[in-house]
C-alpha atoms as a PDB file:
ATOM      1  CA  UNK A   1      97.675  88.547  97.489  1.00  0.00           C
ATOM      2  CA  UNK A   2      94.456  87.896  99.254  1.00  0.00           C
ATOM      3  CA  UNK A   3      95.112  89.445 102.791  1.00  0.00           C
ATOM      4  CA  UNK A   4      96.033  92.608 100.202  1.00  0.00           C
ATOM      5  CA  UNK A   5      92.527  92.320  98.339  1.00  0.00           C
ATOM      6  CA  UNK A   6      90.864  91.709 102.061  1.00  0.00           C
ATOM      7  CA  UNK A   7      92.833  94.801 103.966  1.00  0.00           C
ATOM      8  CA  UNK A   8      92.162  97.505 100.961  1.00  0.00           C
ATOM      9  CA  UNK A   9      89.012  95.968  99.812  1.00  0.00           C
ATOM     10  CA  UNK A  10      89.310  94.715  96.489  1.00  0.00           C
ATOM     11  CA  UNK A  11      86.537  92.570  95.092  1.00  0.00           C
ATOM     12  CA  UNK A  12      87.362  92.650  91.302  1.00  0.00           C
ATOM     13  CA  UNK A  13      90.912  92.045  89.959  1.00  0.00           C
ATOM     14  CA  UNK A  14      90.531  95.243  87.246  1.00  0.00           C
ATOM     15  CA  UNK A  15      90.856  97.420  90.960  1.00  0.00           C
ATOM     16  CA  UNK A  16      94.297  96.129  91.775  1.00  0.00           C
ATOM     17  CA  UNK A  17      95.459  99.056  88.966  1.00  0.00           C
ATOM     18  CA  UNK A  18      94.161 101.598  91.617  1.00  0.00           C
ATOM     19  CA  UNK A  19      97.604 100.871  94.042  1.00  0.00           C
ATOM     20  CA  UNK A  20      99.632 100.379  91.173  1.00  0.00           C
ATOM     21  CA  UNK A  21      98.653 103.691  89.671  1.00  0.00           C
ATOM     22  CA  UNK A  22      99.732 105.073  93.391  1.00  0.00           C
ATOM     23  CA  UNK A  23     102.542 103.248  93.583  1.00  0.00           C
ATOM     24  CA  UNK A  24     104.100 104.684  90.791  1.00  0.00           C
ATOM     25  CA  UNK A  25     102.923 107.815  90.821  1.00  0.00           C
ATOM     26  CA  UNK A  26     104.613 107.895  94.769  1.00  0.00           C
ATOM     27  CA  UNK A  27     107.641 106.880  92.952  1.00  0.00           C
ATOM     28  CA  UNK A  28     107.883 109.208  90.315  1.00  0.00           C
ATOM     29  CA  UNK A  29     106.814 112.348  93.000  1.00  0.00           C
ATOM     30  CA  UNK A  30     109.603 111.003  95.503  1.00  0.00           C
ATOM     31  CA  UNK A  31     112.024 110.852  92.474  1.00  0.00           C
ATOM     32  CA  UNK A  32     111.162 114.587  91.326  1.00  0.00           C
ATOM     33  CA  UNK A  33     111.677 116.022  95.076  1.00  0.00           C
ATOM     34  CA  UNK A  34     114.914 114.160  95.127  1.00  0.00           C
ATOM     35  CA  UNK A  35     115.869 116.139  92.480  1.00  0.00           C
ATOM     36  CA  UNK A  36     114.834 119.552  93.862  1.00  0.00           C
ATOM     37  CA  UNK A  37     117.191 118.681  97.034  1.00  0.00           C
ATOM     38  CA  UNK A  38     120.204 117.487  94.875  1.00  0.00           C
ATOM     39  CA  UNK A  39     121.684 118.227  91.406  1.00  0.00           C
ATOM     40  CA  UNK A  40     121.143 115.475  88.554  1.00  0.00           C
ATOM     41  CA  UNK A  41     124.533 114.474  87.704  1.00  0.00           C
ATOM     42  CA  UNK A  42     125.014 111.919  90.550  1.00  0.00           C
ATOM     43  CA  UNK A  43     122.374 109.284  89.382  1.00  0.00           C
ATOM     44  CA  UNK A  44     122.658 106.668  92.147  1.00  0.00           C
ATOM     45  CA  UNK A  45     122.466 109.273  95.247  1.00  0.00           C
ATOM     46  CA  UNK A  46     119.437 110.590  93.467  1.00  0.00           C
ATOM     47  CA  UNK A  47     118.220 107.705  93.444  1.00  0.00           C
ATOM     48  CA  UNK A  48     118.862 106.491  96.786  1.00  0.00           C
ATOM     49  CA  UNK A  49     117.604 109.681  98.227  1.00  0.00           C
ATOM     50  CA  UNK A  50     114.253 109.329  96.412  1.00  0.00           C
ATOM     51  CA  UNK A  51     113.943 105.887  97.506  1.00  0.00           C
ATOM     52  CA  UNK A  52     114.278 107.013 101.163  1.00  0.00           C
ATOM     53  CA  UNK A  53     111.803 109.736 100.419  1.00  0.00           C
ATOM     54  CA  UNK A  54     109.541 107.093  98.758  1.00  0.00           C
ATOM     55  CA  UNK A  55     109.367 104.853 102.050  1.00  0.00           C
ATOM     56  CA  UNK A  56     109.161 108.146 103.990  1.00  0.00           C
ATOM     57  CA  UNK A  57     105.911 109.161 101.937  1.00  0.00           C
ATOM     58  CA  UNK A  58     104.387 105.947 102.092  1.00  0.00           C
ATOM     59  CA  UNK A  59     103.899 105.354 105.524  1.00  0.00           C
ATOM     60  CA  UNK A  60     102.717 109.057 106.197  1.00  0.00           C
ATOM     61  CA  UNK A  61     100.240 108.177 103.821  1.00  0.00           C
ATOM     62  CA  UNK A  62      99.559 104.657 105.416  1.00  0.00           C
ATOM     63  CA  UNK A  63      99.261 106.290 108.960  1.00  0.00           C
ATOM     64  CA  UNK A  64      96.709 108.984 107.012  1.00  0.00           C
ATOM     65  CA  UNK A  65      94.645 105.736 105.495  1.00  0.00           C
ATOM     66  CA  UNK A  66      94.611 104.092 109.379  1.00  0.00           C
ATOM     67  CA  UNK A  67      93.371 107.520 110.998  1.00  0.00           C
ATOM     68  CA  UNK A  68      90.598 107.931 108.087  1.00  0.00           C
ATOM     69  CA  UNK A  69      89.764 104.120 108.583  1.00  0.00           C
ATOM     70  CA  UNK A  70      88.660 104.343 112.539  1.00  0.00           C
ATOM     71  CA  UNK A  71      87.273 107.810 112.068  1.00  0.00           C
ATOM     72  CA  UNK A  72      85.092 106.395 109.894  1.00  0.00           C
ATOM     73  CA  UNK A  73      84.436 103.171 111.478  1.00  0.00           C
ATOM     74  CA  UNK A  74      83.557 105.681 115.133  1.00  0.00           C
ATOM     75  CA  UNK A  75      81.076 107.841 112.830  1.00  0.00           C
ATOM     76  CA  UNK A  76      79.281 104.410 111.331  1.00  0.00           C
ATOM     77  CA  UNK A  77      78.614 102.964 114.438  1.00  0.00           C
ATOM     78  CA  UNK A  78      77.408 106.581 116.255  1.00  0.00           C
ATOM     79  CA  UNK A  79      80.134 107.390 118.412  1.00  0.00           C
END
């Protein structure tokens, strides 16, 4: 838990809701476009296809957090 708090910055323990908050609003979005791609009444390939979609989602994001990271780690130090 604290290489988490060190890697994403958290100083205070109230600011761990900020990923949780993500987490689950990644889940429920990844749910909802697994339902746009297949109908409702098979439950556990919906759900398997929004938890591929979740993992799918998540590291674009992660790869979107590491690009904004040393972009601005180049502008701070005047490169």
């Amino acid at each position: 838990m604290q290489k988490f708090k060190a890697n994403w910055q958290i100083t205070k323990n109230w600011q761990l809701i900020f990923p949780f908050i993500g987490l689950v609003a990644l889940g429920y979005s990844s749910f909802k476009l697994a339902g746009l791609f297949i109908s409702k009444e098979n439950l556990a390939i919906l759900i398997g296809l929004g938890a591929v979609i979740f993992f799918v989602l998540l590291k674009f994001i992660l790869k979107i957090f590491e690009k904004l990271e040393k972009n601005g780690k180049s502008i701070t130090d005047g490169n």
